[in-house]
N, C-alpha and C. Protein backbone atom coordinates (compact mmCIF):
# COMPACT_ATOMS: atom_id res chain seq x y z
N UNK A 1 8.27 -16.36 -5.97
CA UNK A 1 7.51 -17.09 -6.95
C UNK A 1 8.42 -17.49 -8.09
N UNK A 2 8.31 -18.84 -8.42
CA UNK A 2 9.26 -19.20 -9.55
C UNK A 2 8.17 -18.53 -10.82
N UNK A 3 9.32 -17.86 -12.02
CA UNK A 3 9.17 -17.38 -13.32
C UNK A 3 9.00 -18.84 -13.99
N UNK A 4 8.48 -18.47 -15.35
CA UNK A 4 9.09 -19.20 -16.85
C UNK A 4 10.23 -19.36 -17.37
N UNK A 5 11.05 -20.05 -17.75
CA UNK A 5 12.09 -20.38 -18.37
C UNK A 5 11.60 -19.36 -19.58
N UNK A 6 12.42 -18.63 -20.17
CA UNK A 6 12.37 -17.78 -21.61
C UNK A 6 12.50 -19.49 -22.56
N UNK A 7 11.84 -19.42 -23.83
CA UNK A 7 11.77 -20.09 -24.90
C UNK A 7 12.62 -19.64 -26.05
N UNK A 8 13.21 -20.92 -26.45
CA UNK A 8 14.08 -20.08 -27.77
C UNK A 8 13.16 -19.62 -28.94
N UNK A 9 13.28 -18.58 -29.59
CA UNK A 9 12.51 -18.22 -30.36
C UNK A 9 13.09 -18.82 -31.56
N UNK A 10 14.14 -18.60 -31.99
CA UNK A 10 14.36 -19.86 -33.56
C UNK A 10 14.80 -21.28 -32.87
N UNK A 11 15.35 -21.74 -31.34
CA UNK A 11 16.10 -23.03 -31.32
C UNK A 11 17.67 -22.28 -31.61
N UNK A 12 18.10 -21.70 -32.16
CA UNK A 12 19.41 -20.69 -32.36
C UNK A 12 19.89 -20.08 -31.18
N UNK A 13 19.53 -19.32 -30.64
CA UNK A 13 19.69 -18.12 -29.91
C UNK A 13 19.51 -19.11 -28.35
N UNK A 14 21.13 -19.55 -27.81
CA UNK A 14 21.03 -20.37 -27.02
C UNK A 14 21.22 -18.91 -25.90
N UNK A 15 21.67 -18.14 -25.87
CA UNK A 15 22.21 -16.95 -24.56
C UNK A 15 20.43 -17.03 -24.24
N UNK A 16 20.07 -16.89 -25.18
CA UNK A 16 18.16 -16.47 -25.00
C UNK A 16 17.54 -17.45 -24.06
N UNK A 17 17.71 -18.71 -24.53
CA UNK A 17 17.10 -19.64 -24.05
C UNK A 17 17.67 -19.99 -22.30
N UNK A 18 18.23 -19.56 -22.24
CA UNK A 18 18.86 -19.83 -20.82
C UNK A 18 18.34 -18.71 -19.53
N UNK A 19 18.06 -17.66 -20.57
CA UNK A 19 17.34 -16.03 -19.50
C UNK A 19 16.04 -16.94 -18.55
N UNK A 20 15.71 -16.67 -17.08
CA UNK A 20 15.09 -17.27 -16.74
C UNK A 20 14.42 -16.21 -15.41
N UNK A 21 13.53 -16.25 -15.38
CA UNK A 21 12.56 -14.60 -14.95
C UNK A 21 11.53 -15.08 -13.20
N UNK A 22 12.59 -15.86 -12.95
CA UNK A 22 12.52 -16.31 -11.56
C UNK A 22 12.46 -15.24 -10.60
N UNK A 23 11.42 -14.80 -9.61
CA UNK A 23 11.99 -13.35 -8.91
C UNK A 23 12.51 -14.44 -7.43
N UNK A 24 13.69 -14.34 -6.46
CA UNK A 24 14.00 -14.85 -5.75
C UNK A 24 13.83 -13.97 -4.67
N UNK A 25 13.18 -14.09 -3.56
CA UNK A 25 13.00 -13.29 -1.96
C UNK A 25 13.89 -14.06 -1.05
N UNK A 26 14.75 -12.96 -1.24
CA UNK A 26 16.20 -12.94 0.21
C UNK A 26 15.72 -12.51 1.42
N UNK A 27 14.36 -12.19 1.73
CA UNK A 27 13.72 -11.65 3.04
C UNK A 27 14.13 -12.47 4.10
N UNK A 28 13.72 -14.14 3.19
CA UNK A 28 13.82 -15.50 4.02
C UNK A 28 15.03 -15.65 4.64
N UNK A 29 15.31 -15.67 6.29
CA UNK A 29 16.54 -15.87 6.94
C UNK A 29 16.47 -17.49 7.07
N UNK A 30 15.95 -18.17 6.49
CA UNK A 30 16.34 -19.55 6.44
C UNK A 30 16.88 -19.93 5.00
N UNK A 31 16.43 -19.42 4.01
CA UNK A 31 17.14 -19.55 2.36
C UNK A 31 18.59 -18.54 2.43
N UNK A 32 18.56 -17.55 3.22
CA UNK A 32 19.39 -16.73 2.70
C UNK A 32 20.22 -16.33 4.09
N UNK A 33 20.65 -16.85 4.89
CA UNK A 33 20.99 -16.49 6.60
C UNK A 33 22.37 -15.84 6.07
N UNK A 34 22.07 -14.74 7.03
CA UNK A 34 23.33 -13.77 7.44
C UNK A 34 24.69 -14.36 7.52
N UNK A 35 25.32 -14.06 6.16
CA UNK A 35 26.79 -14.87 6.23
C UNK A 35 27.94 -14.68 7.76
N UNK A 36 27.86 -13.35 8.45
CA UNK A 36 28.78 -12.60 9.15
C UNK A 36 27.07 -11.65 9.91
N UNK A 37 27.12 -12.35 11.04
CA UNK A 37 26.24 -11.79 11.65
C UNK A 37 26.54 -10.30 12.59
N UNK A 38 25.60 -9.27 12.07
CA UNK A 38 25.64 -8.03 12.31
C UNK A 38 26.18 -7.15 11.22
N UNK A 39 26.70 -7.43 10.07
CA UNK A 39 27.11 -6.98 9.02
C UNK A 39 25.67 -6.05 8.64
N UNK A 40 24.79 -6.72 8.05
CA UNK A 40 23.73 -6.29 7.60
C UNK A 40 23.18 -5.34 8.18
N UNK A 41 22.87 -4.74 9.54
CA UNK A 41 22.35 -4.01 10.19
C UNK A 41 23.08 -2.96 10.23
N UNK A 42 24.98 -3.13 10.28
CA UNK A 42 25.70 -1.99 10.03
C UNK A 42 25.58 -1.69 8.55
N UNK A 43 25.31 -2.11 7.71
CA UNK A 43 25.24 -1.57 6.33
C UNK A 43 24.12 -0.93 6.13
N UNK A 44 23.04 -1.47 6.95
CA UNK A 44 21.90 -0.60 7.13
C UNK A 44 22.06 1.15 7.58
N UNK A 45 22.68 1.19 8.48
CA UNK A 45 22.76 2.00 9.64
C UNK A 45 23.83 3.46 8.02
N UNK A 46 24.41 2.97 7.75
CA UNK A 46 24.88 4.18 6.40
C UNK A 46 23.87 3.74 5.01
N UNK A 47 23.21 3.16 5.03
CA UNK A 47 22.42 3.99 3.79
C UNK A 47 20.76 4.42 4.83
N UNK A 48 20.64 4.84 5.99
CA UNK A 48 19.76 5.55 6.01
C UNK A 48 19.91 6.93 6.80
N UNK A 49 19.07 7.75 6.35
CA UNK A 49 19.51 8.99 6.40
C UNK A 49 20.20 9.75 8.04
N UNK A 50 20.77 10.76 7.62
CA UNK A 50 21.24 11.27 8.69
C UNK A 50 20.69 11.60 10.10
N UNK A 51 20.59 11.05 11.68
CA UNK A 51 20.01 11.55 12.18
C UNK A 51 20.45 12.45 13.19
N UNK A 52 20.11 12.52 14.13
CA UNK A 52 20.70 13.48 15.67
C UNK A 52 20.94 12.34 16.23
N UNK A 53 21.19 11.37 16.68
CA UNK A 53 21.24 10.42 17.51
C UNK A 53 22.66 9.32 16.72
N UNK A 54 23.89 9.15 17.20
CA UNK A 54 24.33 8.80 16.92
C UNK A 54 24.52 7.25 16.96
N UNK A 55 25.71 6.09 16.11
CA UNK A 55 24.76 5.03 16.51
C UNK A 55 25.14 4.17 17.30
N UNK A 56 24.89 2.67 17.98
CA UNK A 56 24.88 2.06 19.00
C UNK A 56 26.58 2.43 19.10
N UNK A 57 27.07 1.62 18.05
CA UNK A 57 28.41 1.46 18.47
C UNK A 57 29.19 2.94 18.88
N UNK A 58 28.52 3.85 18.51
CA UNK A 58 29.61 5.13 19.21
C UNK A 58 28.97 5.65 20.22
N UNK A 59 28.29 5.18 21.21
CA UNK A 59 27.45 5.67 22.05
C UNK A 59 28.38 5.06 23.51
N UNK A 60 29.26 3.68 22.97
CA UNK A 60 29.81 3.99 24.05
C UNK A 60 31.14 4.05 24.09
N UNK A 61 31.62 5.25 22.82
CA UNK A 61 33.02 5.21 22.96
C UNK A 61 32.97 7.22 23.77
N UNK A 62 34.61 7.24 24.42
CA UNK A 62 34.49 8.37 25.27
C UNK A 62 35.08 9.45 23.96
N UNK A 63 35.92 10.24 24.50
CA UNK A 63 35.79 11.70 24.02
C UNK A 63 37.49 11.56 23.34
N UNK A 64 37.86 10.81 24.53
CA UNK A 64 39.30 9.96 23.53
C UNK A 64 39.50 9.40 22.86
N UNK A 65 38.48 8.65 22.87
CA UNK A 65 37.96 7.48 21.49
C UNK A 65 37.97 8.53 20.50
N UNK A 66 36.95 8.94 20.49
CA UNK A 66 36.82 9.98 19.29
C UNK A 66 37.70 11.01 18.75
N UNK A 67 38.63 11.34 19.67
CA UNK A 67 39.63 11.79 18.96
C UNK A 67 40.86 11.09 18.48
N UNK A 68 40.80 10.19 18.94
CA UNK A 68 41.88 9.50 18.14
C UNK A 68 41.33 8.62 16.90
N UNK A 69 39.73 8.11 16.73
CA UNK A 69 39.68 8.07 15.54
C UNK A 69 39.58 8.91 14.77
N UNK A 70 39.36 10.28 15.17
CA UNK A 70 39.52 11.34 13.83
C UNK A 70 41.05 11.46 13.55
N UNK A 71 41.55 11.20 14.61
CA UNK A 71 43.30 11.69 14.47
C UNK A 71 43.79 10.43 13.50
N UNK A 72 43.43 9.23 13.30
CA UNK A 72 43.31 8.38 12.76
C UNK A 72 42.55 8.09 11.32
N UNK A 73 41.78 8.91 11.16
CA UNK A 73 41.07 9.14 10.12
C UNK A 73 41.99 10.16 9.13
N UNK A 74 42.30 11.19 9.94
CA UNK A 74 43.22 12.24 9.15
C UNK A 74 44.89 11.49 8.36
N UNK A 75 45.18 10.56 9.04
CA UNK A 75 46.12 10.00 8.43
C UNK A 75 46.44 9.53 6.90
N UNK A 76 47.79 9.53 6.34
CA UNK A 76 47.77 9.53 5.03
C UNK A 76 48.01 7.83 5.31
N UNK A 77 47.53 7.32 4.21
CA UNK A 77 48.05 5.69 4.13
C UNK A 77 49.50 5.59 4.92
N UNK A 78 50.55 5.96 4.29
CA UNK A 78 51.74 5.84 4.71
C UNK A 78 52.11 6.02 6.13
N UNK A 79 50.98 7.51 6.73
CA UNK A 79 51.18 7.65 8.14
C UNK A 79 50.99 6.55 9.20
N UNK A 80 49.31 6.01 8.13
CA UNK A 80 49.03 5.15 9.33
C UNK A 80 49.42 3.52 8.90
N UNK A 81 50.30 3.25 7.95
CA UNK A 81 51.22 2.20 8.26
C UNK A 81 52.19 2.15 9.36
N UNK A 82 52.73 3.69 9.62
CA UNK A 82 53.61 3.85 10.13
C UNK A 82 53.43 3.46 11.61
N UNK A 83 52.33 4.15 11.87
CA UNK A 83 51.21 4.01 13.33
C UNK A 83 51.37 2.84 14.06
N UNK A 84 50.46 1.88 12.42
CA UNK A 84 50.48 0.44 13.03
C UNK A 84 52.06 -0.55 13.08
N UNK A 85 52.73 -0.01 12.68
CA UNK A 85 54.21 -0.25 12.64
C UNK A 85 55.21 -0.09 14.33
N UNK A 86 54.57 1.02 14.59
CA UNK A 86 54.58 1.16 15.93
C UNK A 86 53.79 0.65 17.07
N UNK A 87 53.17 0.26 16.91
CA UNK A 87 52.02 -0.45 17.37
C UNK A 87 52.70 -1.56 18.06
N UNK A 88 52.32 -2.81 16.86
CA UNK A 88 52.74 -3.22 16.69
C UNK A 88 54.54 -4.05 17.32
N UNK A 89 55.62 -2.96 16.98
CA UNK A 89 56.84 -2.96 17.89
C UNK A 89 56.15 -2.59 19.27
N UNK A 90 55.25 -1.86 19.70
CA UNK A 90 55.19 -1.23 20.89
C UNK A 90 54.68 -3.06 21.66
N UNK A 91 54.04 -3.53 21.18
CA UNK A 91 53.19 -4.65 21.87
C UNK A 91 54.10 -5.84 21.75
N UNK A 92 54.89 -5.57 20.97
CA UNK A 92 55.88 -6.90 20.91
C UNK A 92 57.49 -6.62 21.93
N UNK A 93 57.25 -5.25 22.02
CA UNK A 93 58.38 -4.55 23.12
C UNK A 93 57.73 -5.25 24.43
N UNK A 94 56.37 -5.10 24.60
CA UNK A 94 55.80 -5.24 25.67
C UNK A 94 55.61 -6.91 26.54
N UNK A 95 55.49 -8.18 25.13
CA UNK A 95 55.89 -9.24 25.14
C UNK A 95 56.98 -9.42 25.61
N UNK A 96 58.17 -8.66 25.46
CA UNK A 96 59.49 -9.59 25.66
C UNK A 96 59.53 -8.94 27.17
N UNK A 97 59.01 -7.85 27.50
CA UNK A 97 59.25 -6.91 28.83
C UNK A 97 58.15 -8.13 30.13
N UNK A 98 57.01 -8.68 29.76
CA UNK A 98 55.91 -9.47 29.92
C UNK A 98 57.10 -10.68 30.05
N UNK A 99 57.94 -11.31 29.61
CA UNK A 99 58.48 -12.59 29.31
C UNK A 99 59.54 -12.80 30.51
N UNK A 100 60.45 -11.55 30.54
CA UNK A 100 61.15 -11.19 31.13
C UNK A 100 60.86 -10.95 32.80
N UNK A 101 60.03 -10.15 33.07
CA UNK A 101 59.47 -9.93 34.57
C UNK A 101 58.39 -11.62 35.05
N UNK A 102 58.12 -12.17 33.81
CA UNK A 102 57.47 -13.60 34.50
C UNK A 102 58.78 -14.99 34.38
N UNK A 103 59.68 -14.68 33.97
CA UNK A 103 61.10 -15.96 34.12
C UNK A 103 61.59 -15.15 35.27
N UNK A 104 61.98 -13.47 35.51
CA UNK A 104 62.47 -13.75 37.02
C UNK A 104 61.64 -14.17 38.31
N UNK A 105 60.11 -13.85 38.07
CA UNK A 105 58.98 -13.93 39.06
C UNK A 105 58.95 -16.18 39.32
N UNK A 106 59.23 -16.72 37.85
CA UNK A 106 59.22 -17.78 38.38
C UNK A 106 60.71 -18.37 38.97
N UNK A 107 61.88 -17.43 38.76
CA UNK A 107 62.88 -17.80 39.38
C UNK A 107 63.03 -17.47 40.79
N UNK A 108 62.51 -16.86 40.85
CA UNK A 108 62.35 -16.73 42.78
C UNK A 108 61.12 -17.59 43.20
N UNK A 109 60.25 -18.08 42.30
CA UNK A 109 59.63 -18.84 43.09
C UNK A 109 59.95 -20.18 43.38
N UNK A 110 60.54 -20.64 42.15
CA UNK A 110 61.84 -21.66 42.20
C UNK A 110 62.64 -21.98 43.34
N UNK A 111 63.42 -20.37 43.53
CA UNK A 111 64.74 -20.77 44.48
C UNK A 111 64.28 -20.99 46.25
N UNK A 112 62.67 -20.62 46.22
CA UNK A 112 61.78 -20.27 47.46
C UNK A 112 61.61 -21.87 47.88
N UNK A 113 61.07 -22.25 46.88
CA UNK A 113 60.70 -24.04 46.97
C UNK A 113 61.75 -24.85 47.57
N UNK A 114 62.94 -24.65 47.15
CA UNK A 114 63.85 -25.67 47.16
C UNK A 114 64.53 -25.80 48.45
């Protein structure tokens, strides 16, 4: 429901005159649509209370999952720069190893053709 515009009470007091007592309903998913869809439902999911049932998204991680995000959780900032630092080299080790086994795979297929 649109409010009243506040009235200046002397014509002076311009901060006053500008207050405006509009109540706006964000309920509406057509005025107000989900910037990043699924956000909202996970923000839901920590402010309501604790239950026995854990939630969608960890229902289907395994027992390794879960320990490596706690092992991951326990990390100091610095550790887990370090982590993703390795990571990181590990997957770009893995690129050039990936680059390497597909230029000899197309060099024999090369020398097969000819």
């Amino acid at each position: 429901t649109l409010g009243k515009m506040a009235a200046p009470a002397d014509g002076s007091d311009l901060e006053t005159s500008l207050l405006s007592f509009e109540k706006l309903d964000r309920a509406s998913p057509d005025l107000w649509p989900e910037q990043l869809p699924g956000v909202a439902e996970f923000a839901a999911s920590f402010k309501s209370p604790i239950t026995s049932s854990p939630p969608k998204w960890m229902a289907e991680l395994e027992n390794d999952d879960i320990d490596m995000l706690k092992e991951l959780g326990s990390l100091t900032t610095a550790n887990l720069m370090e982590k993703v630092r390795g990571l990181q080299n590990l997957a770009y080790q893995l690129g050039l190893d990936e680059c390497k086994y597909y230029t000899v795979f197309r060099n024999q297929l090369d020398s097969k053709v000819k």
